[in-house]
N, C-alpha and C. Protein backbone atom coordinates (compact mmCIF):
# COMPACT_ATOMS: atom_id res chain seq x y z
N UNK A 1 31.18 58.32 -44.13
CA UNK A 1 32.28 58.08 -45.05
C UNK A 1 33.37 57.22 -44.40
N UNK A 2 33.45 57.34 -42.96
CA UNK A 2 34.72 56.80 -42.38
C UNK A 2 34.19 55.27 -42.59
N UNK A 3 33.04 55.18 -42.50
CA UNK A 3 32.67 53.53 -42.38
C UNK A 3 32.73 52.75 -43.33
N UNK A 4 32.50 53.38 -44.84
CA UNK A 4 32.83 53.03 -46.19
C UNK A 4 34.37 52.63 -46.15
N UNK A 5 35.23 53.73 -45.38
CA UNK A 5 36.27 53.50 -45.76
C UNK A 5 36.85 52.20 -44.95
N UNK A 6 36.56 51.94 -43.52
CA UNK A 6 36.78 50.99 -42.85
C UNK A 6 36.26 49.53 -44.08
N UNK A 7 35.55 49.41 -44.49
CA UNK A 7 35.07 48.31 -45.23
C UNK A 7 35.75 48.02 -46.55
N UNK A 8 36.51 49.47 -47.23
CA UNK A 8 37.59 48.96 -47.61
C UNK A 8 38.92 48.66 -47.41
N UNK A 9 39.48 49.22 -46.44
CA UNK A 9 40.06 48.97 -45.48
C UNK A 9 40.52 47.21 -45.33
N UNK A 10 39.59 46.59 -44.94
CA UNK A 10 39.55 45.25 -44.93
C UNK A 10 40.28 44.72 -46.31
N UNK A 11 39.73 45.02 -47.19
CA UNK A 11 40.46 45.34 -48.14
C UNK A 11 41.71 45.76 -48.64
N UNK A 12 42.44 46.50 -47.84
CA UNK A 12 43.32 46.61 -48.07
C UNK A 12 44.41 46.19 -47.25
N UNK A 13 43.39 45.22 -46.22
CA UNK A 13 44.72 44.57 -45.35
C UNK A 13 45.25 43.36 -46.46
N UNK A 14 44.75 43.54 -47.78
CA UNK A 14 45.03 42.10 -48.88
C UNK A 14 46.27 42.74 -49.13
N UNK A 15 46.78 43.82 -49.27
CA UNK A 15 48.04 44.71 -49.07
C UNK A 15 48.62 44.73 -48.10
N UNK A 16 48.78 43.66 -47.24
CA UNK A 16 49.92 43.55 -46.13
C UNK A 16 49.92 41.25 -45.95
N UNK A 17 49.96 41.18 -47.48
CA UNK A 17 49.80 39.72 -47.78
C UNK A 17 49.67 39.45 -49.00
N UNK A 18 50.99 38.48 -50.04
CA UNK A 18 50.99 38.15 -51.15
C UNK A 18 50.02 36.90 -51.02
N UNK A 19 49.45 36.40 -50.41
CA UNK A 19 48.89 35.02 -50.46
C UNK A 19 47.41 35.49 -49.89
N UNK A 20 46.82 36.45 -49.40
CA UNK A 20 45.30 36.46 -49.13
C UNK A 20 45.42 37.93 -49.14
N UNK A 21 43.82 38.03 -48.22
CA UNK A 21 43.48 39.33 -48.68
C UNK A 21 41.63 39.41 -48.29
N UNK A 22 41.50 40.67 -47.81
CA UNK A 22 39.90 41.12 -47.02
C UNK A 22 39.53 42.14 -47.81
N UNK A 23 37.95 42.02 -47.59
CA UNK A 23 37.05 43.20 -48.37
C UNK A 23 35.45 42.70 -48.31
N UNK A 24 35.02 43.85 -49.08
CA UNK A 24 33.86 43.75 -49.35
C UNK A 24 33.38 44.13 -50.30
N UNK A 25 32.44 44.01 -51.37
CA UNK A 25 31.96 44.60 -52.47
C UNK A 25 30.23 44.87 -52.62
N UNK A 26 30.18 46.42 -52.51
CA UNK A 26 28.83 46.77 -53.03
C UNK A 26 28.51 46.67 -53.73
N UNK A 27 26.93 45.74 -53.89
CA UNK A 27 26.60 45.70 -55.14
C UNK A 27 25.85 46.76 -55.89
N UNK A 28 25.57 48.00 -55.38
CA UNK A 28 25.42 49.31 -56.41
C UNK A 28 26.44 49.69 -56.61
N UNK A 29 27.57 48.87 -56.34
CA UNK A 29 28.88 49.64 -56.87
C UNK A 29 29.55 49.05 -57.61
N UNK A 30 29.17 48.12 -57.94
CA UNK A 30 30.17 46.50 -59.13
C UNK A 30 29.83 46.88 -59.80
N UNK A 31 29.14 47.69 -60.72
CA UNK A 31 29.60 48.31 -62.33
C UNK A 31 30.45 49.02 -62.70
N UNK A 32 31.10 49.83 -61.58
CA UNK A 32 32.07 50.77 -61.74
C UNK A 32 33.61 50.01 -61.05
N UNK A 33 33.46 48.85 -61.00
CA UNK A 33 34.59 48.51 -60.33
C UNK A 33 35.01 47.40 -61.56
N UNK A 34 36.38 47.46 -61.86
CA UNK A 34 36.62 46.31 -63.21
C UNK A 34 37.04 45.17 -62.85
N UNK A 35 36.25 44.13 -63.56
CA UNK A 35 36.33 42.94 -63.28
C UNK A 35 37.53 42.37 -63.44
N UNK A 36 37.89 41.47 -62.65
CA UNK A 36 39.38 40.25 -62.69
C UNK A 36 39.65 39.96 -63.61
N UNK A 37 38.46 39.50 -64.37
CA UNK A 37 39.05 38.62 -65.79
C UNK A 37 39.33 39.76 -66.52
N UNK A 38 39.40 40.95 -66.39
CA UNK A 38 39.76 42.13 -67.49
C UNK A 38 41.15 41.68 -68.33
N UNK A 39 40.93 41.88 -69.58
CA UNK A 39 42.02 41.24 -69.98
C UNK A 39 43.11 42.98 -70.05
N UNK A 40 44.03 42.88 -70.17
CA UNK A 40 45.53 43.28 -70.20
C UNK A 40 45.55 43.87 -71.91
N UNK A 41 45.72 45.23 -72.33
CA UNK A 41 45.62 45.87 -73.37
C UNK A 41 46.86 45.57 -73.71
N UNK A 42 47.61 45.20 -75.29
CA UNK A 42 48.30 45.43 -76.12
C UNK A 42 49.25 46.75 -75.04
N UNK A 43 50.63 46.41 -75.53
CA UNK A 43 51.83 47.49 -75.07
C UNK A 43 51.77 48.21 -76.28
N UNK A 44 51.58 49.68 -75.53
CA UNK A 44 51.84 50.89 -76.57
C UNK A 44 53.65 51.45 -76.13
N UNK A 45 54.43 51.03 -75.25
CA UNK A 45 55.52 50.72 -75.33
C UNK A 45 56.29 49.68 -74.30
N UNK A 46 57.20 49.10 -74.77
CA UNK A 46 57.62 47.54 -74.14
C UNK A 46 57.20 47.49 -72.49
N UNK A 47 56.73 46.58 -71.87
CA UNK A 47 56.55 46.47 -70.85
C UNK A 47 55.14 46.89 -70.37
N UNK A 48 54.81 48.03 -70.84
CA UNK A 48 53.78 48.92 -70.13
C UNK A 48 52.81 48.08 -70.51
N UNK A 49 51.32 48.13 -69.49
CA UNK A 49 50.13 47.16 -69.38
C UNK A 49 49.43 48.32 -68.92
N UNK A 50 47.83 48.28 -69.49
CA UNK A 50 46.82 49.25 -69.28
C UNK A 50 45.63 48.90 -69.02
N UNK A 51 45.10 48.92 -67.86
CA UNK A 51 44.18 48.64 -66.96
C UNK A 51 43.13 49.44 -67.34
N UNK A 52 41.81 49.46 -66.63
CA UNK A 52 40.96 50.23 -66.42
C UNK A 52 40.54 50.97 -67.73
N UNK A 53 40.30 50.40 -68.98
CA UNK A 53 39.81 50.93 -70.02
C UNK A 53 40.89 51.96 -70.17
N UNK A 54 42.36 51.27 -70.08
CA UNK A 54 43.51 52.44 -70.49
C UNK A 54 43.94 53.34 -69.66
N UNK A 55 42.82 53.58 -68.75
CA UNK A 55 43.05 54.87 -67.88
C UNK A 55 44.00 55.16 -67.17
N UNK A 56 44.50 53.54 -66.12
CA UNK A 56 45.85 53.65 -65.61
C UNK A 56 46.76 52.53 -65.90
N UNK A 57 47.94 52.87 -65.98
CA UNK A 57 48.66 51.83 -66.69
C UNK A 57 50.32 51.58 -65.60
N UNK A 58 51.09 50.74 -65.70
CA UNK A 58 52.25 51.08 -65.21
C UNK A 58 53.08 49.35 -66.20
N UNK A 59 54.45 50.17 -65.50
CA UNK A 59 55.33 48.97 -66.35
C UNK A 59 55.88 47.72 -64.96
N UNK A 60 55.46 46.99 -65.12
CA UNK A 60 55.32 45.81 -64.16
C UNK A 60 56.83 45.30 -64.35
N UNK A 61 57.65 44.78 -63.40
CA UNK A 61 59.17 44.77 -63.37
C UNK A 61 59.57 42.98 -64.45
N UNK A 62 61.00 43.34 -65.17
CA UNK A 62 60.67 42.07 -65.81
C UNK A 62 60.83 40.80 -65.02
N UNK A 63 60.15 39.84 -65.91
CA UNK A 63 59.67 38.71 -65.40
C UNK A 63 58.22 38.24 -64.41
N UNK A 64 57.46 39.98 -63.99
CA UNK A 64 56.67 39.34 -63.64
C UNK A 64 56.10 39.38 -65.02
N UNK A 65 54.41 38.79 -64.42
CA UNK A 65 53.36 38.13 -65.44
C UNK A 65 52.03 38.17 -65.03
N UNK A 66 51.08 38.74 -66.06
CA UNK A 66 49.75 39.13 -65.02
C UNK A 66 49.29 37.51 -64.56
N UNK A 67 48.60 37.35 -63.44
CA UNK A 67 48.05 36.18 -63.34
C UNK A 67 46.79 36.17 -64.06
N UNK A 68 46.06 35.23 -64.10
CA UNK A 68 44.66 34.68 -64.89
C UNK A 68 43.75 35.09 -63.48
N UNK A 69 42.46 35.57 -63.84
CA UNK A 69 41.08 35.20 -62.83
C UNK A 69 41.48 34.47 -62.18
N UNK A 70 41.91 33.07 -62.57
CA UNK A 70 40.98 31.84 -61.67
C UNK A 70 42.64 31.91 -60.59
N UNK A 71 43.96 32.29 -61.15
CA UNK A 71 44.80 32.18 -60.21
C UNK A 71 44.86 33.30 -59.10
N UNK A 72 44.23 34.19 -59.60
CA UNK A 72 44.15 35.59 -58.38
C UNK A 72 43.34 34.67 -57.38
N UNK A 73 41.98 34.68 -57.51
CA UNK A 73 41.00 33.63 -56.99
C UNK A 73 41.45 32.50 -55.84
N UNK A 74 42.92 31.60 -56.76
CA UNK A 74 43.42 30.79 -55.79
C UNK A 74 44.35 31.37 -55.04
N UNK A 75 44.96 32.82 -54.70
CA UNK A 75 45.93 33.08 -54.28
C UNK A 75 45.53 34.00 -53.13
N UNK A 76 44.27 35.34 -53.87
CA UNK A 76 43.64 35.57 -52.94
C UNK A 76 41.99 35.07 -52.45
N UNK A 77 42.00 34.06 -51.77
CA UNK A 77 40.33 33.14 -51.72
C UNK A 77 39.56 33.85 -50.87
N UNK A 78 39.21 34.80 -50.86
CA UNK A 78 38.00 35.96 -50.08
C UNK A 78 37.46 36.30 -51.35
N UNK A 79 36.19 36.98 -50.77
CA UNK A 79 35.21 37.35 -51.47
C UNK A 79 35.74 38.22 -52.67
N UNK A 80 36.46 39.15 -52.63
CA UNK A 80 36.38 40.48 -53.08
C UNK A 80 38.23 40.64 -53.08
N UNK A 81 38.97 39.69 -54.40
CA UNK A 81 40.44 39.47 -54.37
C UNK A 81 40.74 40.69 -55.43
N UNK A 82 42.00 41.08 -55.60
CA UNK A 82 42.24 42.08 -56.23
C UNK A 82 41.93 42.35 -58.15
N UNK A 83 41.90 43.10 -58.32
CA UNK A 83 41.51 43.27 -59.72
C UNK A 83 42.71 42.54 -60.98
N UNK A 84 44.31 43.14 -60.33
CA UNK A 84 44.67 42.38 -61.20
C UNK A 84 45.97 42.51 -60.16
N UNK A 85 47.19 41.43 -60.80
CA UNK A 85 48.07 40.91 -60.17
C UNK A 85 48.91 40.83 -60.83
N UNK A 86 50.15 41.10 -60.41
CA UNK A 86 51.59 40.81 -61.40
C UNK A 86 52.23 39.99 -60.33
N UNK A 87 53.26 39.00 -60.86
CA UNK A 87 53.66 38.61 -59.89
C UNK A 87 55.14 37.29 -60.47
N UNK A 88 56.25 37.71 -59.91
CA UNK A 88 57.57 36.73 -60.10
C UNK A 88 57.10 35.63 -60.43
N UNK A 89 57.91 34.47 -60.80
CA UNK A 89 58.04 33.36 -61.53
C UNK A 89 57.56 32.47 -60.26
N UNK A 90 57.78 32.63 -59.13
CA UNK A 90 57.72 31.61 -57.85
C UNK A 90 56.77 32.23 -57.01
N UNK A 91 55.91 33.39 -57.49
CA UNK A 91 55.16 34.03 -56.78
C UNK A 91 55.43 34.24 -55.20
N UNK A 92 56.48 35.05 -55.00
CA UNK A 92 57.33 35.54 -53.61
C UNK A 92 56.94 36.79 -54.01
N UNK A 93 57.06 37.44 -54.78
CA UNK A 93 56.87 38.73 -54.75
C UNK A 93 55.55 39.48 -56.01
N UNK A 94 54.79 40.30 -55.52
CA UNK A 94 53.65 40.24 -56.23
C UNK A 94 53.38 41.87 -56.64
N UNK A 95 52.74 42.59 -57.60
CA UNK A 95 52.01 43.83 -57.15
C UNK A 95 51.07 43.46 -57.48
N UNK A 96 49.40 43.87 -56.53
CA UNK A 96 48.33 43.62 -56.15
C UNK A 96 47.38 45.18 -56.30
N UNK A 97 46.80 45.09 -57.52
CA UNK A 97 46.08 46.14 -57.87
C UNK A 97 44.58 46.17 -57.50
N UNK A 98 43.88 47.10 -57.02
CA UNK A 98 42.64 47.02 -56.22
C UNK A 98 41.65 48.23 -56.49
N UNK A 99 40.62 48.09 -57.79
CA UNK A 99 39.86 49.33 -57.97
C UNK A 99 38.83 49.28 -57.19
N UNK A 100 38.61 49.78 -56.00
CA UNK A 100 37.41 49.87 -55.05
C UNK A 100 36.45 50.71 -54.94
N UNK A 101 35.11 49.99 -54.60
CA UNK A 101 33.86 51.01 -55.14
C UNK A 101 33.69 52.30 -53.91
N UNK A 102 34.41 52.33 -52.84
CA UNK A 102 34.47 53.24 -51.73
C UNK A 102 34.70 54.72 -52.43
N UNK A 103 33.88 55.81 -52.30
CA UNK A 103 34.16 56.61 -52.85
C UNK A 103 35.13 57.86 -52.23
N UNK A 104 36.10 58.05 -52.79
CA UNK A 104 37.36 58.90 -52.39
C UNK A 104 37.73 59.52 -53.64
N UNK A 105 37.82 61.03 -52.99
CA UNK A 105 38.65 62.24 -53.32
C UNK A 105 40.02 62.98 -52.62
N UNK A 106 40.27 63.64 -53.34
CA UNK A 106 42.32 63.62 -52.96
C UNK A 106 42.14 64.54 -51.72
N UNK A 107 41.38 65.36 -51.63
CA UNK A 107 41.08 66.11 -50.25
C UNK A 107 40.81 65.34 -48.94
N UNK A 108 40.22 64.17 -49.49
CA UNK A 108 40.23 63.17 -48.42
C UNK A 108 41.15 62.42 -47.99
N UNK A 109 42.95 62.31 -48.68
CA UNK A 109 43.64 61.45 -48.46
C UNK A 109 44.14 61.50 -46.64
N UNK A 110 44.16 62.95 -46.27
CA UNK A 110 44.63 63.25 -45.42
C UNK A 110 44.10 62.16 -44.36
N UNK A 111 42.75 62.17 -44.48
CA UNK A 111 41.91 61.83 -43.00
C UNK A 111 41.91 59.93 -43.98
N UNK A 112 42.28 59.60 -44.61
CA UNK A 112 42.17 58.09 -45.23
C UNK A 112 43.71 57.26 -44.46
N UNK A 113 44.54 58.27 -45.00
CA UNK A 113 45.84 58.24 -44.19
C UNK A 113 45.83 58.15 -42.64
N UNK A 114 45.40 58.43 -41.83
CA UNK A 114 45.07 58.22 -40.58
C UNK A 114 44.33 56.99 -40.06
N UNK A 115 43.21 56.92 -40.82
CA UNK A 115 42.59 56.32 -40.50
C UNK A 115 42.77 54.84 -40.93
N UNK A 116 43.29 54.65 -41.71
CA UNK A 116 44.35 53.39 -42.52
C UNK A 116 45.37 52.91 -41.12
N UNK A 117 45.94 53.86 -41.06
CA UNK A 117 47.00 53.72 -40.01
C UNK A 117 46.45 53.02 -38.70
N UNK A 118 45.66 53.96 -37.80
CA UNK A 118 45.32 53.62 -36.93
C UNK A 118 44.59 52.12 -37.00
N UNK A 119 43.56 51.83 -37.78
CA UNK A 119 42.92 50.22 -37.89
C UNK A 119 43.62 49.72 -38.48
N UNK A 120 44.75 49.55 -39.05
CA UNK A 120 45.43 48.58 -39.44
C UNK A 120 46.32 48.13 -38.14
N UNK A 121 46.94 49.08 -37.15
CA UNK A 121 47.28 49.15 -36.38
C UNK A 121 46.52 48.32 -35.03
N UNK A 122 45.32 48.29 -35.35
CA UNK A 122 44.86 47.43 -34.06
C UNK A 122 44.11 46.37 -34.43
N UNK A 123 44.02 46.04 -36.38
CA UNK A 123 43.32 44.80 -36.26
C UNK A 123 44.86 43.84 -37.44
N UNK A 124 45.85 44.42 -37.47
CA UNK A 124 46.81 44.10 -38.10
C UNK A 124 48.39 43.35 -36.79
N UNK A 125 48.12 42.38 -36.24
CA UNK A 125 49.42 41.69 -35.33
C UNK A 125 50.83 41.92 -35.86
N UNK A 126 51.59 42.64 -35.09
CA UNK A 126 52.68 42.96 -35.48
C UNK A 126 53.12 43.59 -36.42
N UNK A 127 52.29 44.22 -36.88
CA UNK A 127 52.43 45.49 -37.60
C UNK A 127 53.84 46.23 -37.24
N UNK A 128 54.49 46.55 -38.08
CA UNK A 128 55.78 47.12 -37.66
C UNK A 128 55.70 48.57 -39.21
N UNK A 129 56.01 49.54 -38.79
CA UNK A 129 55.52 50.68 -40.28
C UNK A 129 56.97 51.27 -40.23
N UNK A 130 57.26 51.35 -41.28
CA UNK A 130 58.44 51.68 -41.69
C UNK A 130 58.21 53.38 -42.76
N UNK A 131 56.80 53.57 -43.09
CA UNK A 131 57.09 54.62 -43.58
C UNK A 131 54.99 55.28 -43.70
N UNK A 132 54.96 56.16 -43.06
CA UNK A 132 53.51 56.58 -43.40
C UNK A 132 53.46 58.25 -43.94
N UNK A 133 53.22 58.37 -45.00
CA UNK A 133 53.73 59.92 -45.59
C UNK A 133 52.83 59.96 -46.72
N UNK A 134 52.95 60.95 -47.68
CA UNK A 134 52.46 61.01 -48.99
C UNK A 134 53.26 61.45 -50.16
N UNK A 135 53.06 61.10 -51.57
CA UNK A 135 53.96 61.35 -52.14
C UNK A 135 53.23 61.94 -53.75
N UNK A 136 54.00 62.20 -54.92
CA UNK A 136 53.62 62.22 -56.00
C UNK A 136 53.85 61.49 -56.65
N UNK A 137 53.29 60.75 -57.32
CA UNK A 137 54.12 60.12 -58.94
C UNK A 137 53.24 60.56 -59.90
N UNK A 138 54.13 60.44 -60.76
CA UNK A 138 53.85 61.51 -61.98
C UNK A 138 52.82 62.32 -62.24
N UNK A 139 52.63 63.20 -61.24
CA UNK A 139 51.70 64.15 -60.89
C UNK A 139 50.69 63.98 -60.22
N UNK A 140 50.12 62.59 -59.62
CA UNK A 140 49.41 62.55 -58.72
C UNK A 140 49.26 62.46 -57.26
N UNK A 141 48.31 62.50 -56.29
CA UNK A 141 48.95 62.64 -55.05
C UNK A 141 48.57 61.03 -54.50
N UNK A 142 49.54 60.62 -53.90
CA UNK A 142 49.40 58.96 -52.95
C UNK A 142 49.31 59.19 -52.00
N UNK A 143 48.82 58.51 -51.18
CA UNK A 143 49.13 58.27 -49.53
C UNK A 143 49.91 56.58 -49.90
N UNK A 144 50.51 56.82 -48.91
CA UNK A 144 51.99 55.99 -49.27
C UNK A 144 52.14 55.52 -47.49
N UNK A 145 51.87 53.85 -47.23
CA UNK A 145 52.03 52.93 -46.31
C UNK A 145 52.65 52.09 -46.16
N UNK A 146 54.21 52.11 -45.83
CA UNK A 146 55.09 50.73 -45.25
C UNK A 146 55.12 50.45 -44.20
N UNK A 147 55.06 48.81 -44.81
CA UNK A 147 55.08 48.28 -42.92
C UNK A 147 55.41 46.82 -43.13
N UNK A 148 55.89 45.75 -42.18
CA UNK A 148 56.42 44.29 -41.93
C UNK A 148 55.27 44.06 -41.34
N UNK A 149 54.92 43.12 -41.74
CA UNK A 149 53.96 42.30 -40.59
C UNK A 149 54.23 41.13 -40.89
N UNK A 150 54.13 40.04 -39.87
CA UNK A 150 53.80 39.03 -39.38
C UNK A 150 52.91 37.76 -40.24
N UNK A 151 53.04 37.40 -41.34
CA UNK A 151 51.80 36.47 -41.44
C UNK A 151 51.53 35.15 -41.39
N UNK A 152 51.68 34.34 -40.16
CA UNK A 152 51.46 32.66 -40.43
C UNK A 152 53.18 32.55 -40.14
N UNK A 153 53.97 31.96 -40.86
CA UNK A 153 55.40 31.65 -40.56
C UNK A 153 55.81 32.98 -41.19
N UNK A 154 55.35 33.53 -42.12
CA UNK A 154 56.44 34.36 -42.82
C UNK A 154 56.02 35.52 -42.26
N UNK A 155 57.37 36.20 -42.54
CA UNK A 155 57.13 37.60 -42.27
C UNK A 155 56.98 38.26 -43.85
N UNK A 156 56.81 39.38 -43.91
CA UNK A 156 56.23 40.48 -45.28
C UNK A 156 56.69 41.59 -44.96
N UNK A 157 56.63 42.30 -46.35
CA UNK A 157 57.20 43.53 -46.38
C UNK A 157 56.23 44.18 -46.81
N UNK A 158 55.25 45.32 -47.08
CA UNK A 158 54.22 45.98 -48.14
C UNK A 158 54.88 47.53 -48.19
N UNK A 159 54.64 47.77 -49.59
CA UNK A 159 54.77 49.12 -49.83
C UNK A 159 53.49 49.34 -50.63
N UNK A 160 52.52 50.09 -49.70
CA UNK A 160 50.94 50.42 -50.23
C UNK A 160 50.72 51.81 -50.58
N UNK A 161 50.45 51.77 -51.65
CA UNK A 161 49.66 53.66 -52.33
C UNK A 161 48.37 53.47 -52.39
N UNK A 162 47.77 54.76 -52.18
CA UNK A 162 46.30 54.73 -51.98
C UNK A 162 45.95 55.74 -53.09
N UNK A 163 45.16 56.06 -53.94
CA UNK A 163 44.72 57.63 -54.29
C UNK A 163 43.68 57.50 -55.09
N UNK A 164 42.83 58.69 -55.06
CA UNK A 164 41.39 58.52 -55.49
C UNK A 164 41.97 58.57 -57.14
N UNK A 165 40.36 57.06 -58.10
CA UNK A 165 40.17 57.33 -59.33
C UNK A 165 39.25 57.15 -60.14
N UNK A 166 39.18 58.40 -60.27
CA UNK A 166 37.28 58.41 -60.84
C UNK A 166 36.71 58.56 -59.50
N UNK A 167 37.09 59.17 -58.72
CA UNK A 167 36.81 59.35 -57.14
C UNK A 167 36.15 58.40 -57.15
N UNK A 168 37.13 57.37 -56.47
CA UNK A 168 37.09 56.42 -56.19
C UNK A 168 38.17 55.58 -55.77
N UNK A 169 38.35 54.61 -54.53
CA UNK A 169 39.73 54.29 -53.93
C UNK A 169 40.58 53.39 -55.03
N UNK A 170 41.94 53.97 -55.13
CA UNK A 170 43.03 52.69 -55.81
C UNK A 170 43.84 52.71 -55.29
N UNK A 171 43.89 51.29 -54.93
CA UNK A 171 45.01 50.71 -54.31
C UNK A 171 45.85 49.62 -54.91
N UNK A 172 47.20 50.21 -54.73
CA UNK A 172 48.59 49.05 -55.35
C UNK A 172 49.12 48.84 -54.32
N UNK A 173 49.79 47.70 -54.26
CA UNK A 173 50.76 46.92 -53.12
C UNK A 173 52.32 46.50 -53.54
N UNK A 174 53.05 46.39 -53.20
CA UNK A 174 54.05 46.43 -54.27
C UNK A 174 54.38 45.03 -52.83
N UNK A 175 54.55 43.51 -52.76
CA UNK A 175 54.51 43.15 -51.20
C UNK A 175 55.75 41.98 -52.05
N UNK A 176 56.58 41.49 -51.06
CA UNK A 176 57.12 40.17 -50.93
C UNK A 176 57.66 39.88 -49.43
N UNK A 177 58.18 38.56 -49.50
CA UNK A 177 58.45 38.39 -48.33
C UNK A 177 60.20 39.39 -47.93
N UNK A 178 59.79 39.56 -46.41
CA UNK A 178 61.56 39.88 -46.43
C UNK A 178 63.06 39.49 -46.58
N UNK A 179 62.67 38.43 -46.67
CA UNK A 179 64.29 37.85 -46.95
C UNK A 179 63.94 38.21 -48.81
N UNK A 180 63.23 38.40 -49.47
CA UNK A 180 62.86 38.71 -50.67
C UNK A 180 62.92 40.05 -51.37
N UNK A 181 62.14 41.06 -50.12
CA UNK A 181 62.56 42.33 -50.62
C UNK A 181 63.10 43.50 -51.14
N UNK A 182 64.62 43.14 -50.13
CA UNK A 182 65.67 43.53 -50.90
C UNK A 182 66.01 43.11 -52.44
N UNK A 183 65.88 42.30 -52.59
CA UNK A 183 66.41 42.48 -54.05
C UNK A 183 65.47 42.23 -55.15
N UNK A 184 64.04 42.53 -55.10
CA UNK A 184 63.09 43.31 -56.29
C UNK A 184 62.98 45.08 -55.52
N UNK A 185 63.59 45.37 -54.57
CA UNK A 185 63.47 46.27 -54.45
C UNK A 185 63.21 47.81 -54.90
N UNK A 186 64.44 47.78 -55.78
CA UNK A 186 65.03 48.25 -57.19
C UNK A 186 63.59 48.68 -57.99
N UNK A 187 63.38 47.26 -58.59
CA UNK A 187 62.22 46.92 -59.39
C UNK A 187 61.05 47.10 -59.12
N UNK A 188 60.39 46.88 -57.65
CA UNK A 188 59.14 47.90 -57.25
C UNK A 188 59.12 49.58 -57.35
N UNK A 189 60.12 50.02 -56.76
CA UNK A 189 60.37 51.75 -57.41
C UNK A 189 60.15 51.81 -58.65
N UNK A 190 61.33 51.46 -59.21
CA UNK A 190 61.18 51.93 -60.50
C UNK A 190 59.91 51.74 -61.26
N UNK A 191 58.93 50.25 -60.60
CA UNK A 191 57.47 49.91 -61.24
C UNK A 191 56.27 51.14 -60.65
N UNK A 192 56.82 51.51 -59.97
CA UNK A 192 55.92 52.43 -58.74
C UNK A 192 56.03 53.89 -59.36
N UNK A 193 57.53 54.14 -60.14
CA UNK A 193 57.33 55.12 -60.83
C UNK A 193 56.83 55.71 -62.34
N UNK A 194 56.83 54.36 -62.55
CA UNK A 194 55.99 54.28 -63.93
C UNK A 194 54.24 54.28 -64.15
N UNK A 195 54.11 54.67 -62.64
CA UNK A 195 52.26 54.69 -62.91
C UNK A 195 52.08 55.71 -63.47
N UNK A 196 51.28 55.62 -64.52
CA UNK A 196 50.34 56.88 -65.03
C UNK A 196 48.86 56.65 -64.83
N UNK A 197 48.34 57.71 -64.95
CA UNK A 197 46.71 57.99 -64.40
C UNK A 197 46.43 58.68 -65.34
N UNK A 198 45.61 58.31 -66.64
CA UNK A 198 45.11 58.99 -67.55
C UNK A 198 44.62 60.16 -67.23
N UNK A 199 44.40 61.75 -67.66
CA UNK A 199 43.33 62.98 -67.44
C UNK A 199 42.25 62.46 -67.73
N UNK A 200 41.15 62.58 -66.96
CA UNK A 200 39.61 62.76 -67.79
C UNK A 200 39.75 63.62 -68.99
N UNK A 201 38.58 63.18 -70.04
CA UNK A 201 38.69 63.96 -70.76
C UNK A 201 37.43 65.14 -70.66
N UNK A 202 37.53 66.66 -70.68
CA UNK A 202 36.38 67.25 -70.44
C UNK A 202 34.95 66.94 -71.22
């Protein structure tokens, strides 16, 4: 399991970078993972956007705008770029949504949390973590990763949640640069607190 998770992992170093991004994708597992071009459901109230056949949804801060396939594609150019993308007018600041076929349950966050930490930590340069803990939003459990790093000239900010769905890994990034951060700041919380995670239905 740890090795699954290392491979998404890679993956989720695309969460410590508005402009790229690592992974891999199984192919007994690309049916259950939703495609890029997924289009963006009708608002059942202002703002809110619903992913994943409805299942999870959140209210994306104003002014961003989902990007298209082909611009995720040019923004993140690896194999395996995020599912879907919101992102400011000048694309400085982005959230980077990631349904991954790695299979995870909430009992597992503990040892995902660690293990996140530590390899990001030695294949991530200048990694600087500002916050590694877990949290709830609206009733579910996150593992919850801040940190600055280093990328190319710029430096970055990421605020990463992890938590199993459909046991299975999801990951959001909430990232801009730092002279940037501060002030969508505000606006990533408050977007961060608007996730909902549909119940299965029995």
């Amino acid at each position: 399991m740890q090795r699954q998770w290392l491979s998404a992992i890679g993956l989720t170093i695309l969460l410590t970078s508005t402009t790229a991004c690592n992974g891999t994708k199984s192919a007994n597992n690309a049916a259950a993972v939703p495609s890029p071009s997924a289009s963006v459901a009708p608002f059942d109230e202002p703002g809110r956007v619903y992913l994943a056949d409805r299942q999870m949804s959140l209210v994306p801060p104003a002014g961003f705008v989902a990007l298209s396939a082909e611009d995720i594609r040019a923004q993140y150019p690896t194999a395996n770029p995020p599912n879907y993308v919101f992102s400011n007018g000048d694309r400085s600041a982005s959230i980077a949504i990631t349904f991954a076929p790695q299979p995870l349950n909430l009992k597992q966050l503990p040892e995902l949390q660690q293990l996140m930490s530590k390899h990001m930590e030695k294949t991530v340069p200048g990694i600087k973590w500002i916050q590694r803990d877990f949290m709830a939003i609206n009733g579910g459990s996150w593992v919850k990763l801040e940190a600055t790093v280093k990328k190319q000239q710029e430096n970055l900010h990421s605020d990463m949640y992890f938590t199993s769905f459909n046991d299975r890994m999801l990951g959001i990034n909430f990232s801009a640069s730092t002279t940037q951060y501060p002030t969508v700041k505000a606006a990533f919380t408050q977007s961060r607190d608007s996730i909902q995670i549909a119940t299965p239905k029995p």
